[in-house]
PDB file of N, CA and C in Angstrom:
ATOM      1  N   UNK A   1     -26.166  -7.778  19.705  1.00  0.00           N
ATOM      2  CA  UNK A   1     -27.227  -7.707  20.691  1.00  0.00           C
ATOM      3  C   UNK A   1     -28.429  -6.996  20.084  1.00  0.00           C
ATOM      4  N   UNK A   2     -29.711  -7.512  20.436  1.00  0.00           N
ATOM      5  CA  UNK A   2     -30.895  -6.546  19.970  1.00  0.00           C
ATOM      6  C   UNK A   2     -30.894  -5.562  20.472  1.00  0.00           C
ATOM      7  N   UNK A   3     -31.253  -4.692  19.414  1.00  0.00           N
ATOM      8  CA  UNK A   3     -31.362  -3.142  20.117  1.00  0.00           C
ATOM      9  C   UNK A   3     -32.960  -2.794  20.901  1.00  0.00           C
ATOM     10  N   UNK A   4     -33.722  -3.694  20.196  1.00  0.00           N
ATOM     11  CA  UNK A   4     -34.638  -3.993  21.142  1.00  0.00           C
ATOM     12  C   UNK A   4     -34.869  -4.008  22.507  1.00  0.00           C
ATOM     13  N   UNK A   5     -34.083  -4.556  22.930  1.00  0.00           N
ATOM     14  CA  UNK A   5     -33.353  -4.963  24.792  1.00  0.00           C
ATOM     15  C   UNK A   5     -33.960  -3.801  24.963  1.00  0.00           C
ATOM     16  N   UNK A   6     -34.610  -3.714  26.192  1.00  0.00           N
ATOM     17  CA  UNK A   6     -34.390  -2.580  27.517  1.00  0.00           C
ATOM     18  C   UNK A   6     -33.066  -2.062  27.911  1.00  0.00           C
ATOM     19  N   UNK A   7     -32.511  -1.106  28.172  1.00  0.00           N
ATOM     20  CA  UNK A   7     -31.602  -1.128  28.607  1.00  0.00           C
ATOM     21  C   UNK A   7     -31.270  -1.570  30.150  1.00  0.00           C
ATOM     22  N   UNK A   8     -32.025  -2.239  30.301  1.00  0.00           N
ATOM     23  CA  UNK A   8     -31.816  -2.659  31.957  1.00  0.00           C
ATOM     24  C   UNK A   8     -31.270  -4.161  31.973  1.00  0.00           C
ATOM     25  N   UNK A   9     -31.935  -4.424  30.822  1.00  0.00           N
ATOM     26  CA  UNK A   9     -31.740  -5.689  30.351  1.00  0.00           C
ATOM     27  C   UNK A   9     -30.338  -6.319  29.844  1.00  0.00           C
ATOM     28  N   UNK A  10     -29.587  -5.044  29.212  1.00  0.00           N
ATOM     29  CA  UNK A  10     -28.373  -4.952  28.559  1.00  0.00           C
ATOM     30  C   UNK A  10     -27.048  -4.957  29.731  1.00  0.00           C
ATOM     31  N   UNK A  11     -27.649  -3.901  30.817  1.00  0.00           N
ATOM     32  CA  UNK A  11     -26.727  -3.705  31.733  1.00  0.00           C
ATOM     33  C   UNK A  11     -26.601  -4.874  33.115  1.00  0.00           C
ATOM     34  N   UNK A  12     -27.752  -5.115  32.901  1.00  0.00           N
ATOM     35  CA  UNK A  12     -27.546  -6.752  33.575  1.00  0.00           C
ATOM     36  C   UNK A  12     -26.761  -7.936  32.813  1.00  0.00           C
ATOM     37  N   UNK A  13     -27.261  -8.594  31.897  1.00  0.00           N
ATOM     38  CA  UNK A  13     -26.080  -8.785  30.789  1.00  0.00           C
ATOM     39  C   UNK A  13     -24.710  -8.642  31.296  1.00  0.00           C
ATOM     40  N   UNK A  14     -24.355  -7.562  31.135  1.00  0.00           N
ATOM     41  CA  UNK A  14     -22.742  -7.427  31.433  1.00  0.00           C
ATOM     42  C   UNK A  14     -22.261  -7.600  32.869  1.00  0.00           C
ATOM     43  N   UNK A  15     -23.285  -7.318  33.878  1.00  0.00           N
ATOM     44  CA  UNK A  15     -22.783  -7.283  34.975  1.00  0.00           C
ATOM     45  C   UNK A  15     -22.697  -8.859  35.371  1.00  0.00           C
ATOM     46  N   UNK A  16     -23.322  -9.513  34.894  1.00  0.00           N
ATOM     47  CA  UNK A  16     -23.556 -11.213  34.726  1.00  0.00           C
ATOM     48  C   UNK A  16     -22.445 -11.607  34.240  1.00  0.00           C
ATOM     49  N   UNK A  17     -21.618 -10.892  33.031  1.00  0.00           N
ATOM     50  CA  UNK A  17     -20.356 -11.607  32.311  1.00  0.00           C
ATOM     51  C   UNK A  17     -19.340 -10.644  33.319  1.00  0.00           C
ATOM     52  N   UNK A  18     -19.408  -9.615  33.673  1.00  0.00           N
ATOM     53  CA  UNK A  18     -18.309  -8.975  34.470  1.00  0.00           C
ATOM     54  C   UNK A  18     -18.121 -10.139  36.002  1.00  0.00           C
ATOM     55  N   UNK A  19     -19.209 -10.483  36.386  1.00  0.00           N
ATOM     56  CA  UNK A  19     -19.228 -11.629  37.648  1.00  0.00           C
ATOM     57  C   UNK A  19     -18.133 -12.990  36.989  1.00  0.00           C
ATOM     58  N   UNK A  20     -18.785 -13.125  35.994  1.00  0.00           N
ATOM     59  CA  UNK A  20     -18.130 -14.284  35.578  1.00  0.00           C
ATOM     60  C   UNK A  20     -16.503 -14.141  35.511  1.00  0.00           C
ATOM     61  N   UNK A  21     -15.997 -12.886  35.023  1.00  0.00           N
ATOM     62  CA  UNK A  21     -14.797 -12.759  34.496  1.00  0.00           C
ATOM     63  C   UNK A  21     -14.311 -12.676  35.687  1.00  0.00           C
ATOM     64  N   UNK A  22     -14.612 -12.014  36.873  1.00  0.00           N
ATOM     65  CA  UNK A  22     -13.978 -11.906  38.129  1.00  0.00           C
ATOM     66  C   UNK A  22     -13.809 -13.147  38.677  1.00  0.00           C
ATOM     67  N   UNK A  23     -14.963 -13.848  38.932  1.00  0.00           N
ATOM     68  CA  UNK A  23     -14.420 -14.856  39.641  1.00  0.00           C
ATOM     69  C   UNK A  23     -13.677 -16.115  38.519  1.00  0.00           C
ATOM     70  N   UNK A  24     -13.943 -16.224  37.385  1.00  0.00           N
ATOM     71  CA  UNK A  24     -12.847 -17.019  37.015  1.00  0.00           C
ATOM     72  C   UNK A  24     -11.136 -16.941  37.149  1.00  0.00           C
ATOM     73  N   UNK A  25     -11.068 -15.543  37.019  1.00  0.00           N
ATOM     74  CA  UNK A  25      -9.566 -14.653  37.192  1.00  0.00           C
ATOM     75  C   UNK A  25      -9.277 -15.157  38.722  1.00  0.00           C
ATOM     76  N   UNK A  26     -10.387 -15.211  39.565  1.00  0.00           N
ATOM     77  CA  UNK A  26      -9.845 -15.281  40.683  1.00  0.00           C
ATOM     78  C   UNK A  26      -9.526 -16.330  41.079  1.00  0.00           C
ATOM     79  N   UNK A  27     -10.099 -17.121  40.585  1.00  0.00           N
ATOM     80  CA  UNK A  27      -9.749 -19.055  40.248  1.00  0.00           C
ATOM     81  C   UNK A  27      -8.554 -19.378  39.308  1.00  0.00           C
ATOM     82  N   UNK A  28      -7.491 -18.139  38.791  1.00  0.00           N
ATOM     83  CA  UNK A  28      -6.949 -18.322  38.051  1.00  0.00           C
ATOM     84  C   UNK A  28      -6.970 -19.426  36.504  1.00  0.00           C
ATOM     85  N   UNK A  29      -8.367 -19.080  36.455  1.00  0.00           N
ATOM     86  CA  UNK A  29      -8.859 -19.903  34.750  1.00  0.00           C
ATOM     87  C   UNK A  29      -8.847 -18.845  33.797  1.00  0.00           C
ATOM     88  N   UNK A  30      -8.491 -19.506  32.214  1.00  0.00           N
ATOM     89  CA  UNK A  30      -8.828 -18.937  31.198  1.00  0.00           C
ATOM     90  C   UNK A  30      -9.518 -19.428  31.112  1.00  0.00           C
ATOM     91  N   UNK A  31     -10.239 -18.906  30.240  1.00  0.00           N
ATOM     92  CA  UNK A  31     -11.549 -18.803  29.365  1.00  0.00           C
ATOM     93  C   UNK A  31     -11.444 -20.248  28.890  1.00  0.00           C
ATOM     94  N   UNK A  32     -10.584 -20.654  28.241  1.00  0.00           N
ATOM     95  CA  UNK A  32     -10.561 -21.916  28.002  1.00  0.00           C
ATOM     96  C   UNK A  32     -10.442 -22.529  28.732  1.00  0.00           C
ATOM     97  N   UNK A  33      -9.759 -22.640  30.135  1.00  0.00           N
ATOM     98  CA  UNK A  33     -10.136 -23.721  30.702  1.00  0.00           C
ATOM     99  C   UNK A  33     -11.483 -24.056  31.739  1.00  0.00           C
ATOM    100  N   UNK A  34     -12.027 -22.805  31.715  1.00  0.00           N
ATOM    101  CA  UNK A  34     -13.477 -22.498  32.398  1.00  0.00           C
ATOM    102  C   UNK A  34     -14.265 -23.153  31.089  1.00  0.00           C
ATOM    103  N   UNK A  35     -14.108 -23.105  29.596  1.00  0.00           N
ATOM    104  CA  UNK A  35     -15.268 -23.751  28.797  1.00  0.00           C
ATOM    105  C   UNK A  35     -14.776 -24.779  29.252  1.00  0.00           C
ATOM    106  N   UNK A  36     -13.745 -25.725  29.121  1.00  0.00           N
ATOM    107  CA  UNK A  36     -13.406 -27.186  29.141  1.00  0.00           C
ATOM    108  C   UNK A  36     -14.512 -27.886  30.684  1.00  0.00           C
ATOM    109  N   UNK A  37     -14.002 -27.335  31.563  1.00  0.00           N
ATOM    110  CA  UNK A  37     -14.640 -27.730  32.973  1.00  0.00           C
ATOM    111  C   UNK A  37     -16.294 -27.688  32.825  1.00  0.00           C
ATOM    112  N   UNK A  38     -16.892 -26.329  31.993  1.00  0.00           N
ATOM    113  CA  UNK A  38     -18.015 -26.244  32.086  1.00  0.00           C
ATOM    114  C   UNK A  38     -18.923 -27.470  30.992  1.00  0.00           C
ATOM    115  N   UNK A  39     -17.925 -27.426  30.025  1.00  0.00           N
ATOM    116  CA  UNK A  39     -18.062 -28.510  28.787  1.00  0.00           C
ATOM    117  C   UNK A  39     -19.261 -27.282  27.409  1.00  0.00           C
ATOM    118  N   UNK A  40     -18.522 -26.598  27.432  1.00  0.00           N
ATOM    119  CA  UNK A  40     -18.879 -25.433  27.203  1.00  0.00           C
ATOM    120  C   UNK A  40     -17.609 -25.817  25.754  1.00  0.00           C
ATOM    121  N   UNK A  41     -17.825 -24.489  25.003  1.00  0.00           N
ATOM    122  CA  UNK A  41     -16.914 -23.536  24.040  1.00  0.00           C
ATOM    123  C   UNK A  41     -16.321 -22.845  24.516  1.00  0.00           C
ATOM    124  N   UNK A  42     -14.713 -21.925  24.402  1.00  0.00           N
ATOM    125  CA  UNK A  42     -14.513 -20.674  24.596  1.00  0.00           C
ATOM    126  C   UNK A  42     -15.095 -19.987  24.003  1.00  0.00           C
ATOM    127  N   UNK A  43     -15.766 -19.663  22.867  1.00  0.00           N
ATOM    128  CA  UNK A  43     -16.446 -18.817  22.729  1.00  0.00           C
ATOM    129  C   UNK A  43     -17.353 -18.479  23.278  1.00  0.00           C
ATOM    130  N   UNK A  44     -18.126 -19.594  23.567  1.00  0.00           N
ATOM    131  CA  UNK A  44     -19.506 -19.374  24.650  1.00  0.00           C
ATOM    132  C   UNK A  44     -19.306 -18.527  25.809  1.00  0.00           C
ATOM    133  N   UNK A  45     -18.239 -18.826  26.557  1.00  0.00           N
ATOM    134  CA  UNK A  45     -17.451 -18.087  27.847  1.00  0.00           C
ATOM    135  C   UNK A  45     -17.212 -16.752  27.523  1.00  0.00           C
ATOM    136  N   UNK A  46     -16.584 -16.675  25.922  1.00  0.00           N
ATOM    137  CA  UNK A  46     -16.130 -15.081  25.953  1.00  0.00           C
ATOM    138  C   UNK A  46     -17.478 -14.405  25.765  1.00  0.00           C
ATOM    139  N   UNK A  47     -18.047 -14.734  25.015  1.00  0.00           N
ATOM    140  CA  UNK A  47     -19.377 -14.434  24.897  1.00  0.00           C
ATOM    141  C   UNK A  47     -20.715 -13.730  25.911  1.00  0.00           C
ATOM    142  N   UNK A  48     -20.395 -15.151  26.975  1.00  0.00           N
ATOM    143  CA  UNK A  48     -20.741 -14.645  28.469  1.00  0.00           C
ATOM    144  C   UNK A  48     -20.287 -13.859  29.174  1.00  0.00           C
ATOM    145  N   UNK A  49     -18.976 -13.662  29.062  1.00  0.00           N
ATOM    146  CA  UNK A  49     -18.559 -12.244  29.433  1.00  0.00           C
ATOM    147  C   UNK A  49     -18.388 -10.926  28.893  1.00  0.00           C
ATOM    148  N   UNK A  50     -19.086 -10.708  27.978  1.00  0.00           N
ATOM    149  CA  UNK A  50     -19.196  -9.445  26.941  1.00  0.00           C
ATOM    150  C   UNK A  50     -20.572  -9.321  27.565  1.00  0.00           C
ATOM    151  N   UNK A  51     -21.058  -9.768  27.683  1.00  0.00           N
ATOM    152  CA  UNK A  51     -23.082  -9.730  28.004  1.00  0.00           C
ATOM    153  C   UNK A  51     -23.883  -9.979  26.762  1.00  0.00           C
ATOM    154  N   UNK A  52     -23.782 -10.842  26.312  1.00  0.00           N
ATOM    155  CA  UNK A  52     -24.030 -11.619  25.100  1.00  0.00           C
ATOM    156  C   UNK A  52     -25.190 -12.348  25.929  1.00  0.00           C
ATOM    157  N   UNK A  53     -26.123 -12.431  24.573  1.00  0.00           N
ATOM    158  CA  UNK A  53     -27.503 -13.353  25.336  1.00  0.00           C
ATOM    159  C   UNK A  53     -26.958 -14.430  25.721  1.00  0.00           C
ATOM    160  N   UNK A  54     -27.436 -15.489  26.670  1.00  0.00           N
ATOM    161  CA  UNK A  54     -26.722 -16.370  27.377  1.00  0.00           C
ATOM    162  C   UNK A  54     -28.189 -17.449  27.766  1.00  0.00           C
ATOM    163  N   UNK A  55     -27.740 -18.695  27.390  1.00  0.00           N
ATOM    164  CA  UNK A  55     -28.655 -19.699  27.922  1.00  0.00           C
ATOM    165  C   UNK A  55     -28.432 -20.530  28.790  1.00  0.00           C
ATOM    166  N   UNK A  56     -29.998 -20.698  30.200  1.00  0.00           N
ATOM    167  CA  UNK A  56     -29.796 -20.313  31.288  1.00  0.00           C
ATOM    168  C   UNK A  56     -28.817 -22.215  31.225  1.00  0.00           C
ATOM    169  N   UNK A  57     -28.993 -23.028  30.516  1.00  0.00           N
ATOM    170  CA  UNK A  57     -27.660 -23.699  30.584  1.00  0.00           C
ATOM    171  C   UNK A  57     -26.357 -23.782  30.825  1.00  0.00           C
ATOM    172  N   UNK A  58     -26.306 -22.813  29.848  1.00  0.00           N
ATOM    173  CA  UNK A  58     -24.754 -23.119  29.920  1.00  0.00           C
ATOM    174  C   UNK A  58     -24.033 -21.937  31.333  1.00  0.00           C
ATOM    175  N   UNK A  59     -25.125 -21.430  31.621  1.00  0.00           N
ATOM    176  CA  UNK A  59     -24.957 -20.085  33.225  1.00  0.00           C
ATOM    177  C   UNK A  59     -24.239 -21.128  33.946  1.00  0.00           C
ATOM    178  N   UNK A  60     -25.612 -22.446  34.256  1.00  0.00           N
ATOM    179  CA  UNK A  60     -25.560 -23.066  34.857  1.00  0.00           C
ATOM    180  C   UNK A  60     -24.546 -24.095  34.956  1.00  0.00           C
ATOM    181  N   UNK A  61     -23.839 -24.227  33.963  1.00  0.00           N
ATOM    182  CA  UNK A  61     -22.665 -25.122  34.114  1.00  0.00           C
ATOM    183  C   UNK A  61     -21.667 -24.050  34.089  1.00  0.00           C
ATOM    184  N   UNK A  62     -21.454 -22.674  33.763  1.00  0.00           N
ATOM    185  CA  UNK A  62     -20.420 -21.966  34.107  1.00  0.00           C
ATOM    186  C   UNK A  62     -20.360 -22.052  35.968  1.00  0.00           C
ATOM    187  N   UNK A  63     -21.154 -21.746  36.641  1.00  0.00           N
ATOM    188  CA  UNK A  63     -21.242 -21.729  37.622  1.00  0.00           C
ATOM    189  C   UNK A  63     -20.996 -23.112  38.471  1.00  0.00           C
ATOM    190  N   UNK A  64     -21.415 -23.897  38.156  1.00  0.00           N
ATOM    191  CA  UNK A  64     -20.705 -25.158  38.820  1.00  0.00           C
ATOM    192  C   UNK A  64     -19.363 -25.833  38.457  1.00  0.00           C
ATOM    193  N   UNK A  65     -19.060 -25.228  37.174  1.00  0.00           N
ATOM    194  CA  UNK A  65     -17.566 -25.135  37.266  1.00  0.00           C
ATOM    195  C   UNK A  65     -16.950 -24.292  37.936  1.00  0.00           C
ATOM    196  N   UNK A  66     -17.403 -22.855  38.209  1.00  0.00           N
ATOM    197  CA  UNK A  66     -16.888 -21.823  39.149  1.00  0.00           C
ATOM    198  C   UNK A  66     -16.400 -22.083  40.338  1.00  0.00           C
ATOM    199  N   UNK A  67     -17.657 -23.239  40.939  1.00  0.00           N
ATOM    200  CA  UNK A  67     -17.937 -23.862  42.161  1.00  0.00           C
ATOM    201  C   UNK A  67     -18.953 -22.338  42.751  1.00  0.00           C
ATOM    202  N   UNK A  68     -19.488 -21.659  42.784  1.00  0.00           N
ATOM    203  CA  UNK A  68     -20.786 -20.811  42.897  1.00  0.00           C
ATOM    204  C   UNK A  68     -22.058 -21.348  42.533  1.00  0.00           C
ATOM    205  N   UNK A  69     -22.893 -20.496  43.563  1.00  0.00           N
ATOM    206  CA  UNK A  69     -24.761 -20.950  43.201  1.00  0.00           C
ATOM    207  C   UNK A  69     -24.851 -20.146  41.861  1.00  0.00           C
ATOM    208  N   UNK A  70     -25.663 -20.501  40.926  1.00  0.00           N
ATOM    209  CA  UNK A  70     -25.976 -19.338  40.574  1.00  0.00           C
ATOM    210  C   UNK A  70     -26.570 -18.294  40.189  1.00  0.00           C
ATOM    211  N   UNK A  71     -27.171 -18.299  41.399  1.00  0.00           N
ATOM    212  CA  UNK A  71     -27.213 -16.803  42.508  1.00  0.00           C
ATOM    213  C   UNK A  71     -26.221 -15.660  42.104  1.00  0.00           C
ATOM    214  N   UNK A  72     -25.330 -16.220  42.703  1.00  0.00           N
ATOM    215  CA  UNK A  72     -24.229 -15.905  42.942  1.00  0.00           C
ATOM    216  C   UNK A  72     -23.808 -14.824  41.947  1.00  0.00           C
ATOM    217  N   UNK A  73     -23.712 -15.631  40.512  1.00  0.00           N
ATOM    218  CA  UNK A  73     -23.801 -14.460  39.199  1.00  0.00           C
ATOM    219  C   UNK A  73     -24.399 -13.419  38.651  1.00  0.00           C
ATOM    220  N   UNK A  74     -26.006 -14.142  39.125  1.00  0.00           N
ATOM    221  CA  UNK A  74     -27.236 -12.871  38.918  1.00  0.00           C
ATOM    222  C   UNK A  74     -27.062 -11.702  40.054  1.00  0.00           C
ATOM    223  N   UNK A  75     -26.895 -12.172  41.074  1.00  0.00           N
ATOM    224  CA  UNK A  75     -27.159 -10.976  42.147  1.00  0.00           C
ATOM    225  C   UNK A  75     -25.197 -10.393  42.448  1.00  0.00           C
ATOM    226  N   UNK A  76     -25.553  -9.139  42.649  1.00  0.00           N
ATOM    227  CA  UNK A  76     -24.377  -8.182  42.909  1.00  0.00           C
ATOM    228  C   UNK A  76     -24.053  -8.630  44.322  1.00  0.00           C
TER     229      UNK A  76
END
């Protein structure tokens, strides 16, 4: 991650991949099968859930694989 970032910037980030990890768990998906649905990588997924820069693409197909707006991810 750039150290550049704001830190506001960083802690959003994670709270974006912490959303993600919850509700996939709660959908009972791995990581792999949340990339497959999203048509994604697992890495991309693990990635997204570390708070790894993230493009607003592939958000967007995490989330409609989720079945969530996503809204849903950005906001607490």
């Amino acid at each position: 991650m750039p150290a550049d970032q704001p830190q506001w910037i960083l802690d959003a980030r994670r709270a974006v991949g912490d959303r993600i990890r919850v509700r996939r768990l709660h959908q009972n998906m791995t990581q792999e099968s949340l990339a497959h649905a999203a048509g994604n990588d697992r890495s991309t997924v693990q990635r997204m859930e570390v708070g790894a820069e993230m493009k607003l693409s592939h958000l967007l197909l995490v989330a409609a694989a989720l079945r969530v707006h996503v809204t849903d991810l950005l906001h607490s």
